[in-house]
Every structure is written in C-alpha cells, then in structure tokens.
Protein backbone atom coordinates (compact mmCIF):
# COMPACT_ATOMS: atom_id res chain seq x y z
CA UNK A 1 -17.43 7.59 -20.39
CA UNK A 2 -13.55 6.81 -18.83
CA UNK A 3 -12.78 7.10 -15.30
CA UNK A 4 -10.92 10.18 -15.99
CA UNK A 5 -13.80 11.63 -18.07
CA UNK A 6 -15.81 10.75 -14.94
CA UNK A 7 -13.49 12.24 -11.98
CA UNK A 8 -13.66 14.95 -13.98
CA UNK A 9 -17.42 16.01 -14.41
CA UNK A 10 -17.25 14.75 -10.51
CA UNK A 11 -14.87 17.21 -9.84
CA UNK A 12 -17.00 20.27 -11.56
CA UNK A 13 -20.04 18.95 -10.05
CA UNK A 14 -18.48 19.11 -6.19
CA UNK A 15 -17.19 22.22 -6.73
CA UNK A 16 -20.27 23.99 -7.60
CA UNK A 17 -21.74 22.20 -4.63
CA UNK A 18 -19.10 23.52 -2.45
CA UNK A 19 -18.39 19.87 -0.96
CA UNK A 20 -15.16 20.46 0.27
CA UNK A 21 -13.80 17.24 1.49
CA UNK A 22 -14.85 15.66 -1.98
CA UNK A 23 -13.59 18.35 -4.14
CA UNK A 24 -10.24 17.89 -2.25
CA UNK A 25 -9.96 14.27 -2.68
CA UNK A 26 -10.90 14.19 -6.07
CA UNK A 27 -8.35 17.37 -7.14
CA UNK A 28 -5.48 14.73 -5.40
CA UNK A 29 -6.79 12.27 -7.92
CA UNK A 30 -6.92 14.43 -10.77
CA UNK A 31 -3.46 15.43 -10.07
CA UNK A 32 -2.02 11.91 -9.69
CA UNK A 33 -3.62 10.81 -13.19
CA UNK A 34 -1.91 13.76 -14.85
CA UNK A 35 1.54 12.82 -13.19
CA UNK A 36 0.73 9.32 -14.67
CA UNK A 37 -0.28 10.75 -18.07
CA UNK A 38 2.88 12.52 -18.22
CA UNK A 39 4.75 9.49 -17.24
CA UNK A 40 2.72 6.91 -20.46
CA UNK A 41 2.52 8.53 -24.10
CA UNK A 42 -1.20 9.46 -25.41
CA UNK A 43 -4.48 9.33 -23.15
CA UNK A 44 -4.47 7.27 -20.13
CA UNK A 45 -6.77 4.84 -20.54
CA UNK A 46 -8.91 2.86 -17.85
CA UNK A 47 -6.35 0.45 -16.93
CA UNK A 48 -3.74 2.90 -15.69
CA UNK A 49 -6.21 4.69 -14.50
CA UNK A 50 -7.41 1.74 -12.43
CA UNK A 51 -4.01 1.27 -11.06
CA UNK A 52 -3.48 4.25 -9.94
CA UNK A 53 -6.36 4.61 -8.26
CA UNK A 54 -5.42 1.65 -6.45
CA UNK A 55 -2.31 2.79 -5.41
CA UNK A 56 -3.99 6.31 -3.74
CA UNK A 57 -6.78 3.89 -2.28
CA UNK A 58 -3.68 1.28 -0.59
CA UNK A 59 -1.75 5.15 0.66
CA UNK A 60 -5.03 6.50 1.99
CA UNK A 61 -5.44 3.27 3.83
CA UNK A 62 -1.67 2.93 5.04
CA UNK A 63 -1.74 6.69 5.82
CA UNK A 64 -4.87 5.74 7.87
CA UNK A 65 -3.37 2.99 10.16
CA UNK A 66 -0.21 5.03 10.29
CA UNK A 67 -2.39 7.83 11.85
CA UNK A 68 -4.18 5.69 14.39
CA UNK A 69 -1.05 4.77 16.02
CA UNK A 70 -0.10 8.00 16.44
CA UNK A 71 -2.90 8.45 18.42
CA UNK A 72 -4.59 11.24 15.66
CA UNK A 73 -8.21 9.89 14.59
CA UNK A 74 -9.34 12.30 13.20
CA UNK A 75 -6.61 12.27 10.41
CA UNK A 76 -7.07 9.00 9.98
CA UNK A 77 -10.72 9.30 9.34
CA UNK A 78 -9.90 12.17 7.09
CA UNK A 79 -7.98 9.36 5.25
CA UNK A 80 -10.57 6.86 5.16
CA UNK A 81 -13.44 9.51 3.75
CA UNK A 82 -10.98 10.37 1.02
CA UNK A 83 -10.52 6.35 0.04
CA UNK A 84 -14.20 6.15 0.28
CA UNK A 85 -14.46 9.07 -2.43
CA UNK A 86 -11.76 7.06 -4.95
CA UNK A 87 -12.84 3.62 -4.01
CA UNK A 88 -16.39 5.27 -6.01
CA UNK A 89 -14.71 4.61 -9.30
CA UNK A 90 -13.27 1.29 -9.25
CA UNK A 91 -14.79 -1.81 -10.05
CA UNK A 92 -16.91 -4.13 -7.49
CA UNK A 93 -13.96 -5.99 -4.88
CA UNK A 94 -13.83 -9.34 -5.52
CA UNK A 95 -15.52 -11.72 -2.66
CA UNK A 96 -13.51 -13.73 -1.05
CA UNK A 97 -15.38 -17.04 -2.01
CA UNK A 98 -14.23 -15.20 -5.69
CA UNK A 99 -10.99 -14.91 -4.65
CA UNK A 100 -10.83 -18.67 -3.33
CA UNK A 101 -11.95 -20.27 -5.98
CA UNK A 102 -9.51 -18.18 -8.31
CA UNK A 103 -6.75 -19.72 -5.83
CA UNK A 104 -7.62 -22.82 -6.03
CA UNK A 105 -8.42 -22.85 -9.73
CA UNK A 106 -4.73 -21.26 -10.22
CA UNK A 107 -3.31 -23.83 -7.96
CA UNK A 108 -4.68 -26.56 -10.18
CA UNK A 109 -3.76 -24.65 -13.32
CA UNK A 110 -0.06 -24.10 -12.47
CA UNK A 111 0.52 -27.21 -10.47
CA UNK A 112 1.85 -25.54 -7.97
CA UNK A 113 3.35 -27.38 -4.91
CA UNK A 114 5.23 -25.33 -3.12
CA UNK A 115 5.61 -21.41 -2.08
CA UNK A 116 8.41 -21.63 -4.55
CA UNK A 117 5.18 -21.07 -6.73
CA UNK A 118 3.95 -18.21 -5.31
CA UNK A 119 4.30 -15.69 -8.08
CA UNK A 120 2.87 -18.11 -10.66
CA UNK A 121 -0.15 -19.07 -8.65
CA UNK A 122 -0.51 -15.22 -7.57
CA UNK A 123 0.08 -14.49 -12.06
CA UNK A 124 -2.79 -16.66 -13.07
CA UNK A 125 -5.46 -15.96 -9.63
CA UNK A 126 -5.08 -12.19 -10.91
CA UNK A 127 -5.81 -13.34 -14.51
CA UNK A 128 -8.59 -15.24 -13.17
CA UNK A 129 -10.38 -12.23 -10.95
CA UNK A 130 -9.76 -9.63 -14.18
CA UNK A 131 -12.16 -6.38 -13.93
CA UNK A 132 -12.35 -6.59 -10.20
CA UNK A 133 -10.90 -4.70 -7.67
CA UNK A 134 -8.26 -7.06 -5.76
CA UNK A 135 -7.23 -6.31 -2.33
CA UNK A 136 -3.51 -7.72 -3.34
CA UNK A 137 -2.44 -8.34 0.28
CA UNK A 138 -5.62 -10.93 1.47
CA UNK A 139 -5.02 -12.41 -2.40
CA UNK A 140 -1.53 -13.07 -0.94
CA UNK A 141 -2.71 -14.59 1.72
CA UNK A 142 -4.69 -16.79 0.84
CA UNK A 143 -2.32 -18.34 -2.02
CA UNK A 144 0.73 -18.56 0.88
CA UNK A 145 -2.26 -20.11 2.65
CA UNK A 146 -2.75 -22.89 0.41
CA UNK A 147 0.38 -23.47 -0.33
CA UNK A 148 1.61 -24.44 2.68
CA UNK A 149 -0.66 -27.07 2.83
C-alpha cells in the first residue's frame, strides 16, 4: 500500500471516528499531495510523497517555534500534534551515530578538505542514509562540523 493509499484510508477512518484534530491534519496533507500531483505527470509515487511530507513536517515545526515567540502555546502545540500526525508516515529518523558515520564515510569517499566541499560531502551522506527520514539541518551540521576540522 503507498503513502497516499495510506493517508487516505487514514483519512476515512478519522472521520468516521470523529477525531477532529487528525482528520484536519491529514485533509492538509491530502491537499498538499494533490497540489504536488498536479504539479508531476501520472501518480505520485512514494518518493514525492516522502518529500512533501517533509516539507509540511519542517512548516509545522517552523510554524511551531514561530508561535512560541509570539508568546501563543497553544498554537504552537496545535502545530506540533499536527507534525506528530504526518511524521506517522515517514520512515524511521536516522540516529545520529547513523548520521555520523554517513559523514564520516562521505568525508572519506569525496576527499573532502574543506567547506568548499560541503555540497559534495552533504550529496553522498544523503546517498548513504537513503530510506530514512533526515533531519537536513543537524545533517548540516554535523558535515560543517567536520569540516572545519
């Protein structure tokens, strides 16, 4: 079964429960993978589908801190249940022992020696750490990390 195949029977199944919060994250999904099926030719497959869940997972959390500041918590925790609801359908996050060892292995790989390397050494860690869910910004991190060593 796809992800979309899944949000979708998720979607019929909160409804008849009447779980509002979840039904009203998971319509905002729904309607963000149609926008990106209209945007690709065919079926969206898993990989866009991936990717865009990302991308309302990294909003929800933005949103979130964006909230807090403003001094409104209970938006922001609005925000957070809704990532927690999305986050359901993506791949286990890659540890960050994972996410070291893909750093270092890239490193080594690409030769890198510099933060003129960045994007290579951030290319092949990504490669490396395929079917996991990367939190981009600590991957980022941790390369600019090492290379300044």
């Amino acid at each position: 079964m796809t992800i979309v195949q899944r949000i979708d029977k998720d979607l019929v199944d909160a409804l008849k429960a009447r779980e509002a919060e979840r039904l009203g994250a998971l319509r905002m999904v729904k309607t963000a993978l149609k926008l990106r099926e209209t945007e690709v030719t065919g079926n969206l497959g898993d990989e866009d589908a991936l990717r865009v869940l990302n991308t309302l997972i990294k909003q929800r959390r933005d949103s979130a801190e964006q909230f807090r500041a403003a001094g409104r918590e209970d938006l922001a925790r609005k925000e957070e249940r809704e990532a927690t609801v999305i986050q359901a359908y993506l791949p286990d996050a890659a540890s960050a022992g994972d996410m070291t060892r893909a750093v270092e292995d890239a490193v080594t790989e690409t030769g890198a020696t510099s933060s003129k390397d960045m994007g290579a050494v951030m290319k092949a860690a990504r490669a490396r750490l395929q079917g996991k869910t990367i939190d981009g910004k600590a991957l980022s991190d941790l390369v600019k990390s090492r290379l300044a060593r």
